[in-house]
Protein backbone atom coordinates (compact mmCIF):
# COMPACT_ATOMS: atom_id res chain seq x y z
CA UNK A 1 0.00 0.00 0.00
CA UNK A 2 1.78 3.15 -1.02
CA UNK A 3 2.00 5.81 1.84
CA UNK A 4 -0.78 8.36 1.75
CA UNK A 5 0.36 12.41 2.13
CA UNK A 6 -0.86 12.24 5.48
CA UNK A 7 1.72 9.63 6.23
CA UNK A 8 4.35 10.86 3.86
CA UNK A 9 4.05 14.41 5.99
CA UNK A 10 4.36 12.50 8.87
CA UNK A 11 7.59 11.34 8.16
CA UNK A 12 9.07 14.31 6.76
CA UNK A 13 7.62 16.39 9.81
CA UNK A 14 9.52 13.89 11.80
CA UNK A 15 12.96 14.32 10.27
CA UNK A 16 12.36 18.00 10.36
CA UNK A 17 13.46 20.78 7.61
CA UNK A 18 17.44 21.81 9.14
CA UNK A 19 17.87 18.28 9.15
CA UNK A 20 16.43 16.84 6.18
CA UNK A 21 18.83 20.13 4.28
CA UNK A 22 21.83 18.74 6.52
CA UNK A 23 21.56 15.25 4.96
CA UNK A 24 21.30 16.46 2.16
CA UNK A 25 23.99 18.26 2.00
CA UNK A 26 26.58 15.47 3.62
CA UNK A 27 25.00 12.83 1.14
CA UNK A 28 23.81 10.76 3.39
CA UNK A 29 20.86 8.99 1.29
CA UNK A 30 23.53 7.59 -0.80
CA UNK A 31 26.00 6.68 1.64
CA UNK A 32 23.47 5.22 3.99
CA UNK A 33 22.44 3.22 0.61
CA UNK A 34 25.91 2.17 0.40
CA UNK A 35 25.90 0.59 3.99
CA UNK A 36 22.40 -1.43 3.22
CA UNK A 37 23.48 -2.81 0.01
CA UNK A 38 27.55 -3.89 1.76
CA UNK A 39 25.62 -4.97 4.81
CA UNK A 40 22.53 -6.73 3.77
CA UNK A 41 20.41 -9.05 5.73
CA UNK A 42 21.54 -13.21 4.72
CA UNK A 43 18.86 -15.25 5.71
CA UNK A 44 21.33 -18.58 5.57
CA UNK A 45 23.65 -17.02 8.22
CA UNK A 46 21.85 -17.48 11.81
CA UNK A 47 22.33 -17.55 15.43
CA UNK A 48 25.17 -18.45 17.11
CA UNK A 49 27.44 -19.33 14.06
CA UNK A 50 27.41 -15.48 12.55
CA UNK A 51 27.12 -14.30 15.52
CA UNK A 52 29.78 -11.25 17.67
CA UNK A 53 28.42 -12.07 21.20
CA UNK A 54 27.39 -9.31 23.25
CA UNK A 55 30.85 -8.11 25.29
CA UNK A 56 32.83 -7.88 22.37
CA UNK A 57 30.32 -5.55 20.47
CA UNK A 58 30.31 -3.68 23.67
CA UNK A 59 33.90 -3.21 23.77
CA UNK A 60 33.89 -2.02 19.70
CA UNK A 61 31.24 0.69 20.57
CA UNK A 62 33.67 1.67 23.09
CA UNK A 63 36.64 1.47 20.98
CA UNK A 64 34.90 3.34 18.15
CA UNK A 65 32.82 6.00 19.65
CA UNK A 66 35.79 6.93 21.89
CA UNK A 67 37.87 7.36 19.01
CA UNK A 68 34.97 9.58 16.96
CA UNK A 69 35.06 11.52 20.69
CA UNK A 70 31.16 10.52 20.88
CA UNK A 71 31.63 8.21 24.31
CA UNK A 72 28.90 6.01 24.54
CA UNK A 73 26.93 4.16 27.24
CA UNK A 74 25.33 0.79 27.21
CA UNK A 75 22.11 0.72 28.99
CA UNK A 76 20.93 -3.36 29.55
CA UNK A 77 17.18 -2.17 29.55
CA UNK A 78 14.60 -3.86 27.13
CA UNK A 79 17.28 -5.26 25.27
CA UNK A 80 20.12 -3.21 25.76
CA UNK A 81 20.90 0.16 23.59
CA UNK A 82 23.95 2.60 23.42
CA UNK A 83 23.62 6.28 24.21
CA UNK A 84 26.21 9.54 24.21
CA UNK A 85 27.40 9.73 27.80
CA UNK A 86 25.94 13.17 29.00
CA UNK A 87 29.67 14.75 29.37
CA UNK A 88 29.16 15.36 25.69
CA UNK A 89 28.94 18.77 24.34
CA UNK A 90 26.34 18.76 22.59
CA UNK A 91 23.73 18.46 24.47
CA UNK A 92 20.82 19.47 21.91
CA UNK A 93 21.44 16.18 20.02
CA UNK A 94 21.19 12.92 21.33
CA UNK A 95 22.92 9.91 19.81
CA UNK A 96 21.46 6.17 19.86
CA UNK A 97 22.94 2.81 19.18
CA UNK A 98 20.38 -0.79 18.88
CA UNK A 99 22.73 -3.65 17.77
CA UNK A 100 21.71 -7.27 17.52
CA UNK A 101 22.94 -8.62 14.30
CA UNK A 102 22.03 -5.52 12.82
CA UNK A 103 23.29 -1.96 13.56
CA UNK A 104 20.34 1.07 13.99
CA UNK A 105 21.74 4.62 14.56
CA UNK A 106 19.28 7.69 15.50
CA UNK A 107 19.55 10.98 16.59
CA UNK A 108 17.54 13.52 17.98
CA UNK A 109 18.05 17.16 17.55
CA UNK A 110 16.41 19.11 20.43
CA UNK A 111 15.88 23.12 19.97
CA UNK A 112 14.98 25.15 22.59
CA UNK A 113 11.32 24.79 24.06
CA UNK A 114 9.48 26.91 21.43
CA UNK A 115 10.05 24.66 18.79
CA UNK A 116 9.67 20.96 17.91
CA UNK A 117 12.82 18.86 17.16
CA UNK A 118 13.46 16.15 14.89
CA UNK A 119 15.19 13.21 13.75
CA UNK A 120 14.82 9.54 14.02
CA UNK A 121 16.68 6.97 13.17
CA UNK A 122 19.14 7.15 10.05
CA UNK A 123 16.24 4.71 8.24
CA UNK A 124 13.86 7.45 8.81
CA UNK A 125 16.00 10.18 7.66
CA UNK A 126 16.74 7.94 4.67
CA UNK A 127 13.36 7.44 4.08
CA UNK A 128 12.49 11.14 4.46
CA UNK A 129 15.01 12.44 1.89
CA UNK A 130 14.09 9.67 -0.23
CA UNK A 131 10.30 11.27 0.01
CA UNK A 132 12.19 14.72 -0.58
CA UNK A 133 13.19 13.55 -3.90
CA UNK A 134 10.06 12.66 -4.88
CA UNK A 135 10.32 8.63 -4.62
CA UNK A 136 7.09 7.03 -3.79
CA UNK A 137 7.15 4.47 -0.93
CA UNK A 138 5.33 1.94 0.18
CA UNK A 139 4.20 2.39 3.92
CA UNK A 140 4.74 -1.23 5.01
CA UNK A 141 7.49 -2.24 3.09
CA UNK A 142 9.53 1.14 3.34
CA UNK A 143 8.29 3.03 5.79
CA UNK A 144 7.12 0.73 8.53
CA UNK A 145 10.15 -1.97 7.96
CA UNK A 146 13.27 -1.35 9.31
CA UNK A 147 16.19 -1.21 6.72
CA UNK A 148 19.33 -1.34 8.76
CA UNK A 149 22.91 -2.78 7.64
CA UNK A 150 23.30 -6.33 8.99
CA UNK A 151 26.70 -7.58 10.46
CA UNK A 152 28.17 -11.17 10.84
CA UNK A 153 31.24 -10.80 11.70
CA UNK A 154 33.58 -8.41 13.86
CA UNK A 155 34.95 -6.33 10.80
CA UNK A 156 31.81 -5.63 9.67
CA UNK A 157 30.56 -4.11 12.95
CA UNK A 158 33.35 -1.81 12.62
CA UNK A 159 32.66 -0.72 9.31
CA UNK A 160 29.20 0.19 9.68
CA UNK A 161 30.17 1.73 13.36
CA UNK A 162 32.88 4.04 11.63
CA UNK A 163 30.61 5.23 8.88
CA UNK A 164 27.88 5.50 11.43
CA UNK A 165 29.60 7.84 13.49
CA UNK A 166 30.97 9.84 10.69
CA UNK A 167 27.64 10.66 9.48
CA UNK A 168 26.91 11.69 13.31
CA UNK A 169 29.74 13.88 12.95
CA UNK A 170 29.13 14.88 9.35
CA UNK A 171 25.56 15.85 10.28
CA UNK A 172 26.12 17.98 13.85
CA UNK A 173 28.35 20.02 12.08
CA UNK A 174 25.52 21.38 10.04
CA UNK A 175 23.41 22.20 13.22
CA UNK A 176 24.23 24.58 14.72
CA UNK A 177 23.08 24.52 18.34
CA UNK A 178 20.67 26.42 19.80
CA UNK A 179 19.29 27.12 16.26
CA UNK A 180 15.45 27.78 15.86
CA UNK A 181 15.42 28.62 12.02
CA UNK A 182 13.99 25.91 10.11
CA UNK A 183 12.32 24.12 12.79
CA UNK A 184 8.37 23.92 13.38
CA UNK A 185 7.36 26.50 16.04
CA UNK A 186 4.89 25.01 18.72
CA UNK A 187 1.67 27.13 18.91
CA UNK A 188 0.55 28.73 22.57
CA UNK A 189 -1.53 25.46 23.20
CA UNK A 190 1.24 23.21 23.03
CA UNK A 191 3.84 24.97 24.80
């Protein structure tokens, strides 16, 4: 079923306009494209055999977001998730991690209190600039299902870490914090 305009808006609202430019302008679409088709999902390789346990994908998150200088924290709640330690600088963007086999980045960019924020995770960015370029999607099989890259094996984590916290990087530099301009102003009922 292909996504009504209600639903398209929905997503696009969600990424948010300073955003949605700021991907555009790193490329993201098409290097986030790169990382699905490298990294896709193989249906033959399953649990345990293609499979980086736990601890060790713990310590690469470590290793890897220490070196970007985005420190990350694992938090063993419903399933466990990574998050920017809070002695970050930037605290109007938050930074999450989900890894099983597969690896889900998302941000959030938060303005000040006047204004909503957006982001989502880098499928729903994807998705939204793909909608921004005039691509029609399908609600359940683009919007609603998750694309994320898929990893078997230690290197691969790594690769799809490293590019995922480049496009972090490559993306806060284009926000400036603080910034109102661009994003949706909440009306004197909502504040």
């Amino acid at each position: 079923m292909l996504a009504t305009a209600e639903q398209q808006q929905i997503v696009l609202n969600g990424c948010g306009a300073p955003l949605l430019q700021a991907a555009i302008d790193i490329n993201f679409a098409a290097r986030y494209e790169a990382l699905l088709s490298e990294f896709p999902k193989v249906e033959d390789y399953i649990w345990p055999e293609h499979y980086v346990s736990l601890t060790r994908q713990q310590e690469m998150v470590t290793e890897v977001s220490t070196a970007a200088g985005m420190p990350m924290r694992y938090y063993k709640a419903t399933g466990g998730w990574w998050e920017r330690t809070k002695k970050y600088p930037r605290q109007d963007i938050r930074a999450k991690i989900e890894m099983r086999q597969w690896v889900t980045f998302g941000m959030r960019v938060i303005p000040p209190a006047s204004h909503y924020g957006g982001g989502g995770s880098f499928d729903d960015i994807w998705n939204a600039l793909r909608l921004h370029r005039g691509e029609v999607l399908d609600y359940d099989a683009d919007i609603q299902t998750p694309h994320s890259p898929w990893c078997y094996t230690e290197q691969a984590y790594y690769t799809v870490l490293t590019e995922g916290f480049q496009l972090l990087q490559d993306l806060e530099l284009l926000l400036p914090q603080g910034c109102t301009e661009g994003w949706r102003v909440k009306t004197d009922e909502m504040l």
